[in-house]
Each structure stands twice: as C-alpha cells, then as structure tokens.
C-alpha atoms as a PDB file:
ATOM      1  CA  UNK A   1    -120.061-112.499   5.707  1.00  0.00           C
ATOM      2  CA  UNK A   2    -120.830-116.239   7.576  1.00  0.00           C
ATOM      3  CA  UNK A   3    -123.608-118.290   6.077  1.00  0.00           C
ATOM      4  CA  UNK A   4    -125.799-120.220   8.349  1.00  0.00           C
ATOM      5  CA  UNK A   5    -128.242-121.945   6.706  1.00  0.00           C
ATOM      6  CA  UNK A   6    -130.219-125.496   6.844  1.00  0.00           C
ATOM      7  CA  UNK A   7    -130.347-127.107   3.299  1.00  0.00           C
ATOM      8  CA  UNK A   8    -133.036-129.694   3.907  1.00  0.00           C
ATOM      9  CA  UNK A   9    -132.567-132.546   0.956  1.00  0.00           C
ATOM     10  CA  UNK A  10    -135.285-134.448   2.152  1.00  0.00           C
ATOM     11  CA  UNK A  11    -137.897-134.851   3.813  1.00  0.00           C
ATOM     12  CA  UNK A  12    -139.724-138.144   3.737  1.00  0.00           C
ATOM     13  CA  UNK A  13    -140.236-140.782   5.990  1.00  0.00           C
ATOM     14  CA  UNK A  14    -140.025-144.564   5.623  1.00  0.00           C
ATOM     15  CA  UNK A  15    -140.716-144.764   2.139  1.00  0.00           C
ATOM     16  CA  UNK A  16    -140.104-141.651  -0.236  1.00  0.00           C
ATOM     17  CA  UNK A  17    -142.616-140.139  -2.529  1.00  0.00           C
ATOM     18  CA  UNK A  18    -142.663-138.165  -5.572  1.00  0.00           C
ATOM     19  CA  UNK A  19    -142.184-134.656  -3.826  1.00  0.00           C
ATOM     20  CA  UNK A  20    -140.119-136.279  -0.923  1.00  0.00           C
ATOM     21  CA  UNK A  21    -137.005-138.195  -0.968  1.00  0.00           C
ATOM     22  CA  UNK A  22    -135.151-139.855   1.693  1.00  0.00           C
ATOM     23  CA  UNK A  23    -133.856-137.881   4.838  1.00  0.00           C
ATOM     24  CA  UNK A  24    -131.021-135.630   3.993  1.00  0.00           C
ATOM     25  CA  UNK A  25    -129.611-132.134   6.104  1.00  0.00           C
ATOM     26  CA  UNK A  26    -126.758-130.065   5.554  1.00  0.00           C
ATOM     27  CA  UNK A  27    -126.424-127.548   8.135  1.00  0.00           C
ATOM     28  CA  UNK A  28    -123.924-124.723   6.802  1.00  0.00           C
ATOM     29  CA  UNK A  29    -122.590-123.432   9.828  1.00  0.00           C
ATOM     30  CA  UNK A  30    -119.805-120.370   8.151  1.00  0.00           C
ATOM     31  CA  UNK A  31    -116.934-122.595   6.834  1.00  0.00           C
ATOM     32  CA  UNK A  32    -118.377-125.643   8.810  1.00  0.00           C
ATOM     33  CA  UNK A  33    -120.841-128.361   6.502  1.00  0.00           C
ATOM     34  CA  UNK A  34    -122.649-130.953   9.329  1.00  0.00           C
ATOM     35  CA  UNK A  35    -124.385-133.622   7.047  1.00  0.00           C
ATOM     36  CA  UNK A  36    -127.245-135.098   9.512  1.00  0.00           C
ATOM     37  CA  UNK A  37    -128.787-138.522   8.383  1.00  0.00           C
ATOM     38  CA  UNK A  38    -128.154-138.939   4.577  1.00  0.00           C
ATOM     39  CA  UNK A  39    -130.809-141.216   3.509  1.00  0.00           C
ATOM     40  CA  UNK A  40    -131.090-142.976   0.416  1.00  0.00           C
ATOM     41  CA  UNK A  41    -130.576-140.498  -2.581  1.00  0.00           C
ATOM     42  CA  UNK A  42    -128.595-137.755  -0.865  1.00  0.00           C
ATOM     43  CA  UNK A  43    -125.919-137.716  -3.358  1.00  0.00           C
ATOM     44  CA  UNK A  44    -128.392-136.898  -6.027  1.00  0.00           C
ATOM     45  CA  UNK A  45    -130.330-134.240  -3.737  1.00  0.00           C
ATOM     46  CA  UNK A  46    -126.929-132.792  -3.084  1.00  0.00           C
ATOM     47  CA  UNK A  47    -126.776-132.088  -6.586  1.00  0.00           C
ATOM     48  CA  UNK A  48    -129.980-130.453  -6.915  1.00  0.00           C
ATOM     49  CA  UNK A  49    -128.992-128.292  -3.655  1.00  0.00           C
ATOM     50  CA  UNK A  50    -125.335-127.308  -5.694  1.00  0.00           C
ATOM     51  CA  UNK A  51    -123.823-128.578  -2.348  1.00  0.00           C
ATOM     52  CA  UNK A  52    -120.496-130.611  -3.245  1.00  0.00           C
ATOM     53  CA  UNK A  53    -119.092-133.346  -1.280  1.00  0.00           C
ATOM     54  CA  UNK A  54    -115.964-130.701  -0.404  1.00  0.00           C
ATOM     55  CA  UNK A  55    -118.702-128.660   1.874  1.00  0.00           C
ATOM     56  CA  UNK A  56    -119.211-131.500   3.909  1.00  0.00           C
ATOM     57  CA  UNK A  57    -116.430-131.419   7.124  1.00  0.00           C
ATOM     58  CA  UNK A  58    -118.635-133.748   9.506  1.00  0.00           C
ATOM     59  CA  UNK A  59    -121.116-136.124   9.352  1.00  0.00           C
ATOM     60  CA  UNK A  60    -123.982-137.014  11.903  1.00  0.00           C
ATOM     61  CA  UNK A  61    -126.060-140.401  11.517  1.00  0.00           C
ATOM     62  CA  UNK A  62    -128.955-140.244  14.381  1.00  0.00           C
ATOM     63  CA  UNK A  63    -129.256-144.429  14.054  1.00  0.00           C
ATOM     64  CA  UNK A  64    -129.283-146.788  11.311  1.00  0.00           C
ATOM     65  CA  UNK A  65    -132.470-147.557  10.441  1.00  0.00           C
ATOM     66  CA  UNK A  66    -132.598-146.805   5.921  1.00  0.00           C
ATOM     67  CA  UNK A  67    -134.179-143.768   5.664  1.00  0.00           C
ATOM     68  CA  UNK A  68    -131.689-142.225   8.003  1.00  0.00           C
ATOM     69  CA  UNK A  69    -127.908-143.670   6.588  1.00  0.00           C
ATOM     70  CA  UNK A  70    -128.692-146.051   2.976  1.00  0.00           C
ATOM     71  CA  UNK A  71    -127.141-142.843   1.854  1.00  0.00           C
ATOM     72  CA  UNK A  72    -124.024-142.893   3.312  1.00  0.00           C
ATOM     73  CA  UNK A  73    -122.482-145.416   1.044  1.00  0.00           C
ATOM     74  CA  UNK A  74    -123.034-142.909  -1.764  1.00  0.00           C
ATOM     75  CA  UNK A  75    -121.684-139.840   0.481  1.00  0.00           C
ATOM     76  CA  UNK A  76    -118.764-142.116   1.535  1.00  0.00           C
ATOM     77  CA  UNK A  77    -117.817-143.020  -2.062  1.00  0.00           C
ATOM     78  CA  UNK A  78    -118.493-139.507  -3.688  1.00  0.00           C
ATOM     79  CA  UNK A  79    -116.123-138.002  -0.943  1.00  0.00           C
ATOM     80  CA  UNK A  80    -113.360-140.341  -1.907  1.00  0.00           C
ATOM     81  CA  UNK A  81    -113.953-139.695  -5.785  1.00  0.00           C
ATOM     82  CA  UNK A  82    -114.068-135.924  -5.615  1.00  0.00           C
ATOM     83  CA  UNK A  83    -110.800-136.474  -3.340  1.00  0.00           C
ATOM     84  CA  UNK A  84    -111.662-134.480  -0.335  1.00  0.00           C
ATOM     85  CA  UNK A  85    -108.646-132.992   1.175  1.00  0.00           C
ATOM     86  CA  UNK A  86    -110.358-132.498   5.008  1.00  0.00           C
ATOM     87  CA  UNK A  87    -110.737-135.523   7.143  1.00  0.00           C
ATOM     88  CA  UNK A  88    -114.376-135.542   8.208  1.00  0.00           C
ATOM     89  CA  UNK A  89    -115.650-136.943  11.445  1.00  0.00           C
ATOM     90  CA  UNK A  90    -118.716-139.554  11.401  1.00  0.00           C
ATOM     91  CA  UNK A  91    -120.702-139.852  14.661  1.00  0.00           C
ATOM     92  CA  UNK A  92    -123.273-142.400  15.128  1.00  0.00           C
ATOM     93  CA  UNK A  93    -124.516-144.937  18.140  1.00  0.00           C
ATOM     94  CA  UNK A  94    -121.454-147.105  19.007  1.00  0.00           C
ATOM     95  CA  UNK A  95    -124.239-150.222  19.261  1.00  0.00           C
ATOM     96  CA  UNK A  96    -124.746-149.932  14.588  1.00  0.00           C
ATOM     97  CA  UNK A  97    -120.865-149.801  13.885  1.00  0.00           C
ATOM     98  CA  UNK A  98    -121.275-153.051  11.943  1.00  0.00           C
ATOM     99  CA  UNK A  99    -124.176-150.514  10.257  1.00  0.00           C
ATOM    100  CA  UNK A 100    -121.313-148.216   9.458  1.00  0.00           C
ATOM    101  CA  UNK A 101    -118.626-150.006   8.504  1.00  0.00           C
ATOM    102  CA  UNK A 102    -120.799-152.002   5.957  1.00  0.00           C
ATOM    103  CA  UNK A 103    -122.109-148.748   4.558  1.00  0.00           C
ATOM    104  CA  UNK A 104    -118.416-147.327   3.902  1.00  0.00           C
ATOM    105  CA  UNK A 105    -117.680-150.574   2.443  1.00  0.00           C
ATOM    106  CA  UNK A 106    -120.729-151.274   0.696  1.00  0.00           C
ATOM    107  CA  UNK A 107    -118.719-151.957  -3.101  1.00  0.00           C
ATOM    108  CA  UNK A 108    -115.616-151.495  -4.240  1.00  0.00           C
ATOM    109  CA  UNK A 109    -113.792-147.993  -5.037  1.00  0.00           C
ATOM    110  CA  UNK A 110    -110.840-146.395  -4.324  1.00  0.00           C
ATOM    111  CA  UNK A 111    -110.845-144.908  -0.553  1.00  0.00           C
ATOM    112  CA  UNK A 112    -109.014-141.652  -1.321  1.00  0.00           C
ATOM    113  CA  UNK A 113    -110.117-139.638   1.506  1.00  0.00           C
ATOM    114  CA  UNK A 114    -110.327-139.627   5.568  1.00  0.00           C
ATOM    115  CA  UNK A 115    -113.416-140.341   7.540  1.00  0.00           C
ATOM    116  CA  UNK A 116    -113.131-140.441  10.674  1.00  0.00           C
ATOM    117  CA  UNK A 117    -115.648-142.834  12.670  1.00  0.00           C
ATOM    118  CA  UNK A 118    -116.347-141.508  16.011  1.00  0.00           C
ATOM    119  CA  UNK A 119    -118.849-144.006  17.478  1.00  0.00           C
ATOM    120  CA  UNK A 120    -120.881-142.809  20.595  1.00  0.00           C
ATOM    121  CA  UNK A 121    -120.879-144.932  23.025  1.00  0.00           C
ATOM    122  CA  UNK A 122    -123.067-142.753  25.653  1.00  0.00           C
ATOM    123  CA  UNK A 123    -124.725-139.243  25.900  1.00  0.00           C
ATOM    124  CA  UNK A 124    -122.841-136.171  26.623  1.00  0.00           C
ATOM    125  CA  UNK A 125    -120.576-133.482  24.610  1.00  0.00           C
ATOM    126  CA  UNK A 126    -118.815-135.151  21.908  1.00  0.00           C
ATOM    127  CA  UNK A 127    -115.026-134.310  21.431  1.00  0.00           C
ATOM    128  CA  UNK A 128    -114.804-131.832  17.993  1.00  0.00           C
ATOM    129  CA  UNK A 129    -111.502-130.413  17.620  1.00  0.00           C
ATOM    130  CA  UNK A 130    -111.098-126.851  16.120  1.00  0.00           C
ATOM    131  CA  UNK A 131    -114.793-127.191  15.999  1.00  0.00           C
ATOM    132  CA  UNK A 132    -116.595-122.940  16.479  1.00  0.00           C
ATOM    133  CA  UNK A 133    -119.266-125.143  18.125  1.00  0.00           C
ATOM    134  CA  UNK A 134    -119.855-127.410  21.103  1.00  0.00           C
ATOM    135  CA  UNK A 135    -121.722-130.585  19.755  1.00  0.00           C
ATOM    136  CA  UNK A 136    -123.608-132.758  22.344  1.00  0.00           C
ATOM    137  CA  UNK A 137    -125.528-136.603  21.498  1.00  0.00           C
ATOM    138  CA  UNK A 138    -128.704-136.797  23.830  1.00  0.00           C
ATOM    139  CA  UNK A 139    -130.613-140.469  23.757  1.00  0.00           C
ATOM    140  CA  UNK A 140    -133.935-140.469  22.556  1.00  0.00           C
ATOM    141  CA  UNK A 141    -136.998-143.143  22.548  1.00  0.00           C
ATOM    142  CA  UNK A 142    -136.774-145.145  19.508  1.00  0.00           C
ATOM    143  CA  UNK A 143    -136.753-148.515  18.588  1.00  0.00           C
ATOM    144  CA  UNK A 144    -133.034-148.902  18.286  1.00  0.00           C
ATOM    145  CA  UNK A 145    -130.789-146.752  19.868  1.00  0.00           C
ATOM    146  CA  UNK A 146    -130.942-143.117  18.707  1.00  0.00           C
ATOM    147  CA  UNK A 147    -129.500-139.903  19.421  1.00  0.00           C
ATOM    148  CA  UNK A 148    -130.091-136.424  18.595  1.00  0.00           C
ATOM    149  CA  UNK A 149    -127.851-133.568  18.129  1.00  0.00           C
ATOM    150  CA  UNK A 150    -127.457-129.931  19.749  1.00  0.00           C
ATOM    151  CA  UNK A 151    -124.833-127.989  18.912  1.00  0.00           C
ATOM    152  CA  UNK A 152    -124.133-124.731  20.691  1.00  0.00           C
ATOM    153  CA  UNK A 153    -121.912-121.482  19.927  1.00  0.00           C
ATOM    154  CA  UNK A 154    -119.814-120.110  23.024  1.00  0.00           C
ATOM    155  CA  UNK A 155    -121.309-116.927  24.122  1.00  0.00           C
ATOM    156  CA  UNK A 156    -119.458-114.027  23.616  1.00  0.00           C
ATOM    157  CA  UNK A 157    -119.701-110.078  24.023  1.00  0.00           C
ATOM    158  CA  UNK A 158    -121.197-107.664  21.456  1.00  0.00           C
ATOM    159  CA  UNK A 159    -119.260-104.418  21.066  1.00  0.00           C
ATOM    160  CA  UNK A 160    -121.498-101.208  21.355  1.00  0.00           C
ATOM    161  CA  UNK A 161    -120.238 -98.558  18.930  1.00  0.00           C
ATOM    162  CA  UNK A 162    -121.632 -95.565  21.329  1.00  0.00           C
ATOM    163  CA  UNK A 163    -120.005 -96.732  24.425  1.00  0.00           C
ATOM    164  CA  UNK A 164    -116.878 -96.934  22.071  1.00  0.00           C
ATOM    165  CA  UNK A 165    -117.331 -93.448  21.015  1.00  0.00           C
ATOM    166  CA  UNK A 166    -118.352 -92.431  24.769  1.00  0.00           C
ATOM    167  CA  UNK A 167    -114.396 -93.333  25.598  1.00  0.00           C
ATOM    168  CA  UNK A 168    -112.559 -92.190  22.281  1.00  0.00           C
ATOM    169  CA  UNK A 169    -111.711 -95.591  21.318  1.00  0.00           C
ATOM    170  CA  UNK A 170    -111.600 -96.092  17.447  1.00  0.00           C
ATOM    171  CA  UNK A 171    -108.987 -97.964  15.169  1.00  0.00           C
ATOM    172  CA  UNK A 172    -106.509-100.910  16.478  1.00  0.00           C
ATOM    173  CA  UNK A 173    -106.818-100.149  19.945  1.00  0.00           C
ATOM    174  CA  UNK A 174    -110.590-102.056  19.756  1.00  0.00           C
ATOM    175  CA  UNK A 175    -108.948-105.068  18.211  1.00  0.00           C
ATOM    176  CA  UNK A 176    -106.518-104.930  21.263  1.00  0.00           C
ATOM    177  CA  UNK A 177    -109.113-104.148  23.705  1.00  0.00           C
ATOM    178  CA  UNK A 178    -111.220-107.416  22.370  1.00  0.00           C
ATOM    179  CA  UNK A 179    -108.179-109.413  22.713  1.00  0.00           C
ATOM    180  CA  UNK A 180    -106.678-107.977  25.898  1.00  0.00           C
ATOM    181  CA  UNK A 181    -110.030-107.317  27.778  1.00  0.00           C
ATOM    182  CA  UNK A 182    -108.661-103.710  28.723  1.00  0.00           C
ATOM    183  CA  UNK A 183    -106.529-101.173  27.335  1.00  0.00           C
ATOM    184  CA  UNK A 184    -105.371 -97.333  28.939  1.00  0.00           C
ATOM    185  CA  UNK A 185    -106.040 -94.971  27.164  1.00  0.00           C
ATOM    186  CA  UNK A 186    -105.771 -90.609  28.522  1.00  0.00           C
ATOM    187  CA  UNK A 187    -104.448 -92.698  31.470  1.00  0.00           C
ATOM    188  CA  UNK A 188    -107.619 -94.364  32.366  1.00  0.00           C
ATOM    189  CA  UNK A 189    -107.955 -98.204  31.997  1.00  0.00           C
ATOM    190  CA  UNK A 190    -111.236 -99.044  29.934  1.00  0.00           C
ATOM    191  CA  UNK A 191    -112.556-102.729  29.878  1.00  0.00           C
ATOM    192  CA  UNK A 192    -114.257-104.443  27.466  1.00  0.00           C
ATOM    193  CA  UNK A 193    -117.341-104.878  29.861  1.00  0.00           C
ATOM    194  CA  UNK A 194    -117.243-101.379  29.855  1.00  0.00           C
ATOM    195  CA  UNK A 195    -117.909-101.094  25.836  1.00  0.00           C
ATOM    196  CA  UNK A 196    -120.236-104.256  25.374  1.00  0.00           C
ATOM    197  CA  UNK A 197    -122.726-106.404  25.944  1.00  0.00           C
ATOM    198  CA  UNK A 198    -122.783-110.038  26.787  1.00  0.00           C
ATOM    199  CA  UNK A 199    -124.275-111.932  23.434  1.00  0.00           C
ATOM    200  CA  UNK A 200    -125.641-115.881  23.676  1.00  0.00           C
ATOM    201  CA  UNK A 201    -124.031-118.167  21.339  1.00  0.00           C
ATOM    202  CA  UNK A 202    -126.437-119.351  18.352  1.00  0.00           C
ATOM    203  CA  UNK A 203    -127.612-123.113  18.696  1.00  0.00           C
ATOM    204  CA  UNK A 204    -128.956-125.880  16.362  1.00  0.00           C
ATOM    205  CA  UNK A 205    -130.740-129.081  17.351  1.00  0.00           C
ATOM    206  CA  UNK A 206    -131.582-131.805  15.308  1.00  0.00           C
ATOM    207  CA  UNK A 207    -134.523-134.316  16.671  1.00  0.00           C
ATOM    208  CA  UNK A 208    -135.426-137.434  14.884  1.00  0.00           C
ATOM    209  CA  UNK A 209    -137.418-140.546  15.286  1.00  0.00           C
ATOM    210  CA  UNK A 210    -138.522-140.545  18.854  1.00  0.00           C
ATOM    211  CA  UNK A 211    -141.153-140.734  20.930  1.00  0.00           C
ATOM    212  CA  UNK A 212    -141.441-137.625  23.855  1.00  0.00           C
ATOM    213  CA  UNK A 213    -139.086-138.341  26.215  1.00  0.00           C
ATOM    214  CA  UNK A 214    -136.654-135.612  28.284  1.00  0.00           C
ATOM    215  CA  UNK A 215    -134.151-135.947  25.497  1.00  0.00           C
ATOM    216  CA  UNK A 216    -136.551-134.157  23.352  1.00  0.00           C
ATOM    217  CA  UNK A 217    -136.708-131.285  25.158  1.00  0.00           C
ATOM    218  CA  UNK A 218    -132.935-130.945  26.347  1.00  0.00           C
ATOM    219  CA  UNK A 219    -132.061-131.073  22.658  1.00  0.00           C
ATOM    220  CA  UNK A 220    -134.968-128.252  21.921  1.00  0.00           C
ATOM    221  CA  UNK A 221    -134.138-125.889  25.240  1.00  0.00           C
ATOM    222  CA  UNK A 222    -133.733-122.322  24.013  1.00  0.00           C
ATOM    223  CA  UNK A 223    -132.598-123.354  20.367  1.00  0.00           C
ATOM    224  CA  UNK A 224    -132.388-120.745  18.043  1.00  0.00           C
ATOM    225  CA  UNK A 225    -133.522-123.321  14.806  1.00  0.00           C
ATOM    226  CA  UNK A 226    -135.177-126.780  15.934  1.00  0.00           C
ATOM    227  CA  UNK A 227    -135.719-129.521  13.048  1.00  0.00           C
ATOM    228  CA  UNK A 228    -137.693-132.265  14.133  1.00  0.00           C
ATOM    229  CA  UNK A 229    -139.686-134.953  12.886  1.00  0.00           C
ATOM    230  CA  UNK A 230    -143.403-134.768  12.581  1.00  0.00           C
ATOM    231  CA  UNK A 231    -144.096-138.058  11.262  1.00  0.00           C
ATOM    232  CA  UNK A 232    -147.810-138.358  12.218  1.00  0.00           C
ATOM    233  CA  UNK A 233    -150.931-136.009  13.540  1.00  0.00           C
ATOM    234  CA  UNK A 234    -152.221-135.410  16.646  1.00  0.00           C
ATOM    235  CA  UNK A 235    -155.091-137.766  15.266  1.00  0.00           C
ATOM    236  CA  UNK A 236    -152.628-140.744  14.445  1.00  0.00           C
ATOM    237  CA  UNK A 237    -150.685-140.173  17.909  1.00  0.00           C
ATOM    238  CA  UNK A 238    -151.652-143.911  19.226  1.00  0.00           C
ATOM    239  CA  UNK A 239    -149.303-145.114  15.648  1.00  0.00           C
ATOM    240  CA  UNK A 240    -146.888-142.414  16.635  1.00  0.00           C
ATOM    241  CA  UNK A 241    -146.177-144.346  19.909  1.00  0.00           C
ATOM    242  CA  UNK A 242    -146.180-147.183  18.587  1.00  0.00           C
ATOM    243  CA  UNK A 243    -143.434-146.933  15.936  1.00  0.00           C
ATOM    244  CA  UNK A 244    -141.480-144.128  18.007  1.00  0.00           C
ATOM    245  CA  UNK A 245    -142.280-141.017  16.506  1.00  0.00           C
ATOM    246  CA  UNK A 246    -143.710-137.320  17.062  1.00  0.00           C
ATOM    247  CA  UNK A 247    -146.992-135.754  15.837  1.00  0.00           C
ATOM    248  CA  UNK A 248    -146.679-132.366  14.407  1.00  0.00           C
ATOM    249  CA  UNK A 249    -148.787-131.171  17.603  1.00  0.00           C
ATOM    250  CA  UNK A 250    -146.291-132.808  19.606  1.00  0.00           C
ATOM    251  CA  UNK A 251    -143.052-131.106  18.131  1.00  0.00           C
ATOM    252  CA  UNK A 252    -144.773-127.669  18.105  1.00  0.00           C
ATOM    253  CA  UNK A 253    -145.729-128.120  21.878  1.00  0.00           C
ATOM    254  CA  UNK A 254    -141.777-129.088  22.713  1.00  0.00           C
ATOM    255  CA  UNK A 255    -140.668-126.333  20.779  1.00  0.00           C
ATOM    256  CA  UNK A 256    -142.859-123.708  23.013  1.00  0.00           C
ATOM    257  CA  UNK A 257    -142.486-125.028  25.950  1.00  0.00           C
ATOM    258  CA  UNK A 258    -138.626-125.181  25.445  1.00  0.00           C
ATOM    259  CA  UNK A 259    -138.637-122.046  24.306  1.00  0.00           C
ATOM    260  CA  UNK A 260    -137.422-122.416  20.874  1.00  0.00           C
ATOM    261  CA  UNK A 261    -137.237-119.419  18.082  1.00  0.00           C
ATOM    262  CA  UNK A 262    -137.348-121.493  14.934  1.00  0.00           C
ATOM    263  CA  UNK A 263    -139.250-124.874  14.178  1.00  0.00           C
ATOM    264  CA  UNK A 264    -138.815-126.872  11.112  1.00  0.00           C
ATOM    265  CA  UNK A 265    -141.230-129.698  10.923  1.00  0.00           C
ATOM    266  CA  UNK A 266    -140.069-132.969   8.102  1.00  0.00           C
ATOM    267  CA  UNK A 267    -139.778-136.694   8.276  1.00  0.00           C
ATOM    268  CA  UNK A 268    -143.340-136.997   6.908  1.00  0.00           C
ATOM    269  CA  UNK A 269    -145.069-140.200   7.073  1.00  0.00           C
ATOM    270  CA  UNK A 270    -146.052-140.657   2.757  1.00  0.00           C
ATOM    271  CA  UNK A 271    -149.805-141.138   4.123  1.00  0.00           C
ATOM    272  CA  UNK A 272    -150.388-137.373   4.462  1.00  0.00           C
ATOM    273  CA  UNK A 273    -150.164-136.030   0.695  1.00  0.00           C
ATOM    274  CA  UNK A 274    -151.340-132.131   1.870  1.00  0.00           C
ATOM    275  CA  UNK A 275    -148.996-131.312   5.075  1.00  0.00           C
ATOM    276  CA  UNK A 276    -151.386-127.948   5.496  1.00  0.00           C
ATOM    277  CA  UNK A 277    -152.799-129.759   7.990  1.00  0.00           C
ATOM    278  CA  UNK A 278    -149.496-130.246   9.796  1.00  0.00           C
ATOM    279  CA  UNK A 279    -148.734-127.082   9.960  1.00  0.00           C
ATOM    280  CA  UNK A 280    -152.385-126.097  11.416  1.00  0.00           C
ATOM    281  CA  UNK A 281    -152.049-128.703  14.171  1.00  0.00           C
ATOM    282  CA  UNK A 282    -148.063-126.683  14.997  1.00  0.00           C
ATOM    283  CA  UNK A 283    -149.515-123.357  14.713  1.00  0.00           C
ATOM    284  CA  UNK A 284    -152.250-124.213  17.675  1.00  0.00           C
ATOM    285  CA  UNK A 285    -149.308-124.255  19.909  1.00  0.00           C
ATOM    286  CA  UNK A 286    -146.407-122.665  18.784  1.00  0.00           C
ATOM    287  CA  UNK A 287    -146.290-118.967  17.902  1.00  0.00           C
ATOM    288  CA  UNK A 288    -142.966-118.292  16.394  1.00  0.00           C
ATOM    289  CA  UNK A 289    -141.454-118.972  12.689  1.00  0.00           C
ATOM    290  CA  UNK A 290    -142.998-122.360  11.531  1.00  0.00           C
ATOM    291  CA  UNK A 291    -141.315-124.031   8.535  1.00  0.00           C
ATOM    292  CA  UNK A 292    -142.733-127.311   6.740  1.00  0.00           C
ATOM    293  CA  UNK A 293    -139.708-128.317   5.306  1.00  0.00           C
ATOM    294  CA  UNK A 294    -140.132-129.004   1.392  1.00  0.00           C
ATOM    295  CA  UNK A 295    -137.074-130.855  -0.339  1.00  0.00           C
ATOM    296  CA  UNK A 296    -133.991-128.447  -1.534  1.00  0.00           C
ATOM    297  CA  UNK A 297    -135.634-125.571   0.889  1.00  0.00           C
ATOM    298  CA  UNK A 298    -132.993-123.757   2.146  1.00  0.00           C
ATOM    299  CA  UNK A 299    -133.855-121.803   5.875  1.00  0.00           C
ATOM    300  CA  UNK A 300    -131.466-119.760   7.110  1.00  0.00           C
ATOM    301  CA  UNK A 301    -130.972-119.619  11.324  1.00  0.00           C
ATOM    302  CA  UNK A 302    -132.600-117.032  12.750  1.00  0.00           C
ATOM    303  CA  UNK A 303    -130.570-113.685  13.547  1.00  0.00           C
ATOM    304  CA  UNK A 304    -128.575-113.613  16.892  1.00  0.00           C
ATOM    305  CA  UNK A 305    -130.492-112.927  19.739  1.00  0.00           C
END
C-alpha cells in the first residue's frame, strides 16, 4: 500500500520556542522521502518522527536564510555516517551555493555518501530522473532569492471494475489491456478508454517566506495538500510586508481562491503563543481541511480526487 504523508518537524519561525523548533518537512511520497528546508535541529526532530536519514532520497532548501538550511550540516553529516547507499539530489537558489557548500562542509567527517547539488538557476520544471513526480521551482517575494516547490503526479486512468465485467475481461488480459491500451477479445477490440476513467495526478506544494505575489498562487493552483507559512495575522499584515511573509488570512485566501483541498498553516512567528487565533482568521476564508501544523504531526495527503 503507498504512504503519502507530510511529517512536519517543525514549525517555528525565526527563533524557535519551547513547542516549536526550527523548520523541518519530510514529505513521504510511496518509496520517495523530499526533505524541504531542514532548519536548525532537524536531525534531532527526525529522531522524534522515527524518520532515518536512509528515507531521505532528495532534498529541497527554499533559500538560505537559518531557520530554513542551519540544519543541513547535520542532515549532510548524518547521511554520510549512517552510509546512505542512494545519491540524493539537493536543490536550492543557484545565487546561496557558497550557503551550501559551507553547510556540507561545515566540520570535518568522513563524506561517505552522494549528494548531489542541483543549484537553480531560474524558475521552471527541475530535471528529476526516475522521479513518479514532476517537480517545478517558482520565485517568490522574499528578501533574498526564494523559491517554492510544486510537485505534480502524471495523470493517469482509473480502471472501472463494472465496465470490466460489462466486457468479460478478468485476469492477465487487464494487465495487458493497461499496458497495450486495447486487447480483442470474442473478436471485438476493447480499449482501455472503454473500461476507465481519466484520474488527475496528486500534487504537493510547498510555500515559504514570501510576500503575495503570482508565485504564490501558481504553486497553490488546484493542489491537493498546500503547506505554507503563516508567519503573522491579518492584524500584523503591515510587519508581514515588511519582512516578506504571509498572514494566516492571507494563505487561507490563496488556498480558496486557487482552489486547493488541503491547507497546512506553520512557520509561526514565536510572538503568537495560542495559534487558535490563526486558525480562526483561515477558517473565515477557506472552507476545506485546515491543519495548524504542531511539531512531529504527521498529515497524510488527501485521497485522490
């Protein structure tokens, strides 16, 4: 049975709290592990979650600012040590490689595994080889150069077991049908749009650290799970600006108007101690599942469409 799930190992902002550590996302995607922004303390949080450095096959760093990639030096160096026998691509903006490269190098230790920096240099779909997903970097409104991540499942059909039965068709012959698109069978030729339905790939997008811009809602069109910061409320939304963030009204709005199925609000600013408040301000605007993500949650992605 495939797993998709979001393990959220943290959820805090610029500085961590008691409750909240350090940014921190592992997106279990079936046998794929995307690790999105480990901030200071992931390795620990990782732990906690029982996710091992082996689950991990790519890595994806929105921009280097601490809270987003102090945590990579850790990941970097507990990948080598537990000897990781995938390579595991790295994306980040092209414009923090120094960022990068003195994160991977941060101290000595034996480099015993492959990563694989893939620094973007503009927007677009990303090359991900033997990848079950289509990953694309959008720009966002920051204060250093940021990008957020969609990643999208290729449609496919959905085989109807009473349109099956309607033509005889049981056994191998489906599995041939699938793969053929047609098969004869009583000397008629049945296709496989014949027996199924079309069904939408699942998609993920990941939104951090921006202010609205169109890149916010590109990422967010249609998405089946959105996570996306809510660093401020509406009633802080001047500061929000200002430092190049979202309010919690803000995300919830972009996730209804975009037409998204899941939204997980984090990145909390450590001023707000009770987040009911953020979830209030979402629930004005958006109607469908609302999670405040709370460290080691795990949220599975909603159920195909």
């Amino acid at each position: 049975m495939s797993q998709r799930e979001l393990v959220v190992l943290g959820t805090a902002s610029q500085v961590p709290t008691k409750q909240r550590n350090h940014n921190g996302y592992l997106l279990r995607w079936d046998a794929e592990g995307v690790l999105f922004d480990p901030g200071e303390g992931t390795q620990r949080q990782m732990t906690y979650a029982g996710v091992s450095a082996t689950d991990i096959t790519r890595i994806a760093i929105t921009h280097f600012h601490g809270d987003h990639s102090l945590g990579l030096a850790g990941v970097a160096q507990r990948i080598s040590l537990d000897k990781v026998p995938h390579p595991i691509d790295v994306w980040f903006p092209a414009s923090g490689a120094q960022f990068y490269d003195r994160l991977v190098n941060a101290t000595s230790y034996f480099h015993q595994a492959e990563l694989r920096p893939r620094p973007i240099e503009e927007p677009g779909v990303l090359e991900v080889p033997d990848a079950p997903f289509a990953v694309s970097a959008v720009r966002l409104s920051h204060l250093i150069d940021t990008y957020g991540y969609r990643l999208t499942e290729p449609s496919g059909r959905r085989i109807l077991p009473d349109r099956l039965r309607a033509f005889g068709l049981s056994g191998p012959i489906v599995s041939e049908l699938q793969r053929l698109g047609s098969v004869e069978i009583s000397g008629h030729t049945v296709t496989l749009d014949e027996v199924s339905e079309h069904r939408p790939g699942q998609s993920f997008a990941f939104v951090m650290d921006t202010r609205l811009c169109d890149g916010v809602y590109e990422l967010a069109a249609n998405a089946d799970m959105l996570v996306i910061e809510a660093t401020f409320l509406d009633s802080d939304a001047d500061l929000a600006t200002e430092y190049g963030h979202l309010t919690a009204g803000q995300a919830a709005r972009v996730a209804a108007e975009a037409g998204a199925r899941t939204l997980v609000l984090t990145h909390f600013s450590q001023r707000y101690r009770d987040l009911s408040a953020h979830r209030a301000e979402a629930e004005k605007h958006f109607s469908g599942e609302i999670h405040i993500a709370a460290d080691l949650d795990r949220i599975p992605l909603p159920p195909r469409r």
